[in-house]
Protein backbone atom coordinates (compact mmCIF):
# COMPACT_ATOMS: atom_id res chain seq x y z
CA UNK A 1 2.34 14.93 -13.75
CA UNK A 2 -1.48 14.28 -13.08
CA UNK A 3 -2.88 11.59 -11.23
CA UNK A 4 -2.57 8.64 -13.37
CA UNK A 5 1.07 9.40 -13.48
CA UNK A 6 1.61 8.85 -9.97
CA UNK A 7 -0.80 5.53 -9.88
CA UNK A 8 1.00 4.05 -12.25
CA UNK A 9 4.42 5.08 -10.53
CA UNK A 10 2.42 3.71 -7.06
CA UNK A 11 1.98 0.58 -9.04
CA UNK A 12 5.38 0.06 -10.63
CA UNK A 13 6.98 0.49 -7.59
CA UNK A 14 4.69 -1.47 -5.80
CA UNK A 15 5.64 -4.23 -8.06
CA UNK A 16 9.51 -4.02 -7.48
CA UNK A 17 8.57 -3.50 -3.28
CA UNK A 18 7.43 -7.42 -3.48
CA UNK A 19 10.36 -8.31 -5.84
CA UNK A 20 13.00 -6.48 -3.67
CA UNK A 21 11.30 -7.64 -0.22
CA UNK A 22 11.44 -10.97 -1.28
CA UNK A 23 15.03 -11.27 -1.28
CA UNK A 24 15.28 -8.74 1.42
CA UNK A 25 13.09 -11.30 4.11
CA UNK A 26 15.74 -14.35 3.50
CA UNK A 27 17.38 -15.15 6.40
CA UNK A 28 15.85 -12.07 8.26
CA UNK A 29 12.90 -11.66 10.36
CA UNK A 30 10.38 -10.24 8.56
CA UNK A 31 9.28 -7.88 11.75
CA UNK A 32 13.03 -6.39 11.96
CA UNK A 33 12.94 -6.61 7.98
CA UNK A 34 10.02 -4.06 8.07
CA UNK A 35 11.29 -2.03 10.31
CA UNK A 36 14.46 -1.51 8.29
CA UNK A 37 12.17 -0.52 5.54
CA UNK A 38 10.11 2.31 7.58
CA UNK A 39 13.30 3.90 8.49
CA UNK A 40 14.51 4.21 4.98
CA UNK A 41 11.03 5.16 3.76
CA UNK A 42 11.27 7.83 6.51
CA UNK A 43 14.76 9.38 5.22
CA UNK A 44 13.15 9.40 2.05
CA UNK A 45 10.24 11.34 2.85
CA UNK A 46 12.53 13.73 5.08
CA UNK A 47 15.00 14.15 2.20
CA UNK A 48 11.95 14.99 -0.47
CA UNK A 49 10.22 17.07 1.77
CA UNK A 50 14.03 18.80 2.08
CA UNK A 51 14.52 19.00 -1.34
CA UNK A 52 10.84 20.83 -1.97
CA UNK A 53 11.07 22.83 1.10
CA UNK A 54 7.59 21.45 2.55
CA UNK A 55 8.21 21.70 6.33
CA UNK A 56 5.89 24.51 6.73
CA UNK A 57 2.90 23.32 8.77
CA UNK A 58 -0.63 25.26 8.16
CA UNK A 59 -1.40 27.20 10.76
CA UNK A 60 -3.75 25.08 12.16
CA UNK A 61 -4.52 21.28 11.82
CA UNK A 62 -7.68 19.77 12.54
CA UNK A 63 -8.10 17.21 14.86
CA UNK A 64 -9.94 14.57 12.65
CA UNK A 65 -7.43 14.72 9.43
CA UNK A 66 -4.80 14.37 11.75
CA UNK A 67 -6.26 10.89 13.63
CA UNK A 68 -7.25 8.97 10.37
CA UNK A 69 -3.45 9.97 9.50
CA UNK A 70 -2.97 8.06 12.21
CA UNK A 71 -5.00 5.20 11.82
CA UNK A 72 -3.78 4.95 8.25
CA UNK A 73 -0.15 4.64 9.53
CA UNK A 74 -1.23 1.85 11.84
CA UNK A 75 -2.73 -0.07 8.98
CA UNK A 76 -0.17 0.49 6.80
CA UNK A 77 2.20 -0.87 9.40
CA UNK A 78 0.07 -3.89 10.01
CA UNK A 79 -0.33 -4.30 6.42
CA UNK A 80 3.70 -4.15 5.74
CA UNK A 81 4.03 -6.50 8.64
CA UNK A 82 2.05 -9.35 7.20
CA UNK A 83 3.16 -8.88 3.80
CA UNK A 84 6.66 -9.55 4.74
CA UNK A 85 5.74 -11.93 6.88
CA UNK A 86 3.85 -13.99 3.68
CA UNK A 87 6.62 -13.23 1.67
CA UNK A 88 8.79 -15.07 3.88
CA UNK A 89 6.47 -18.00 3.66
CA UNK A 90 5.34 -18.06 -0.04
CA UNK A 91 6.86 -16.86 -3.02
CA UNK A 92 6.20 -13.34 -4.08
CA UNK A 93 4.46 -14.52 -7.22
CA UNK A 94 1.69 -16.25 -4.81
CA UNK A 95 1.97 -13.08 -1.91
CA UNK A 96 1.66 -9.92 -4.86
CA UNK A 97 -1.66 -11.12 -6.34
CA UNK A 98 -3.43 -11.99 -3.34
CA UNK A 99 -1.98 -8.51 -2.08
CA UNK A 100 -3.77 -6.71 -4.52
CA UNK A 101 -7.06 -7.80 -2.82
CA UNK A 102 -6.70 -4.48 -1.56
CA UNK A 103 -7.90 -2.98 -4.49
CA UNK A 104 -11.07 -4.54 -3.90
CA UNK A 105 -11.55 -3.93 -0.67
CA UNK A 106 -10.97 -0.53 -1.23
CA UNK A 107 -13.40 -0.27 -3.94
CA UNK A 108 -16.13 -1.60 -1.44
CA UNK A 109 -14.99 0.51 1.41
CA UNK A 110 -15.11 3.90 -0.87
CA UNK A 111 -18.33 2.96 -1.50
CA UNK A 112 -19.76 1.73 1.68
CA UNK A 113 -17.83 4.23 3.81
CA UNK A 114 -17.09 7.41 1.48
CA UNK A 115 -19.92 7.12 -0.33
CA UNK A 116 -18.67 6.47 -3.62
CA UNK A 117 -20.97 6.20 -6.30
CA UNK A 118 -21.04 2.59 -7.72
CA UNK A 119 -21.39 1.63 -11.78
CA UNK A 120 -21.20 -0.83 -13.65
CA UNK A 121 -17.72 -0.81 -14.91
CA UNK A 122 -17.04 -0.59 -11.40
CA UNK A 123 -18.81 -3.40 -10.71
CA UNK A 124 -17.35 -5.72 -13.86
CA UNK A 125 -13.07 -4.32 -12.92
CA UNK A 126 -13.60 -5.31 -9.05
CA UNK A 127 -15.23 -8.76 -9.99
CA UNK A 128 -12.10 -9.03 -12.39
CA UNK A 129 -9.31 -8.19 -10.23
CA UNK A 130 -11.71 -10.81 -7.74
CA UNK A 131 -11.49 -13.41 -10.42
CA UNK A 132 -7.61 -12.97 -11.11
CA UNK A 133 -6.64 -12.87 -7.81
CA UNK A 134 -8.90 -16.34 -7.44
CA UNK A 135 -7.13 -17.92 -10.53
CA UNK A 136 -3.52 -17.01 -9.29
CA UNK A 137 -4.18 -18.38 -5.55
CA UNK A 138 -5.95 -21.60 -6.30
């Protein structure tokens, strides 16, 4: 499977995380209700990495990979944490869109930070994810 394969996997399941979170935040806090989920995303990742027979480490490991590994956990734990936390508060059909933000933001970062090279079509699919996200929220 190539790349767009696993996107749209990303995004499916993505879509059934807010569904299933949803009902998994009622009458939990949404901090221990997070944590719950890292565990099991953890015995997933052991039990693939298992299954393919992945635990061999390179021989050596850079320092810099490894810290924005690092930093990307933290915001992906930060990020987890207030999405649970808004899907406690607001339905998931209000908390998903506004989620998906992200996409923009990315967009904007890969260019600012990575470099990316900007077009056009870029341009016009980040103003329309903008715009929907605007029309579902208001």
């Amino acid at each position: 499977m190539n790349w767009v394969g696993f996107a749209i996997g990303s995004a499916f399941f993505a879509g059934l995380t807010a569904i299933l979170g949803k009902l998994g935040v009622e009458g939990l806090n949404s901090n221990l209700a997070t944590f719950i989920r890292t565990v099991v995303i953890l015995f997933v990742v052991i039990a693939i990495i298992t299954m393919r027979n992945e635990w061999q480490l390179p021989q050596h490991i850079a320092a810099k990979p490894v810290v924005f590994l690092v930093l990307s956990g933290v915001a992906t734990g930060l990020s987890w944490l207030c999405y649970y936390r808004a899907l406690q508060l607001a339905p998931a059909s209000w908390v998903a869109p506004i989620d998906k933000l992200s996409v923009v933001i990315a967009i904007i970062l890969g260019v600012v930070v990575l470099g990316e090279p900007i077009s056009m079509k870029l341009i016009l699919g980040a103003g329309l994810i903008l715009s929907g996200v605007l029309v579902l929220a208001l």
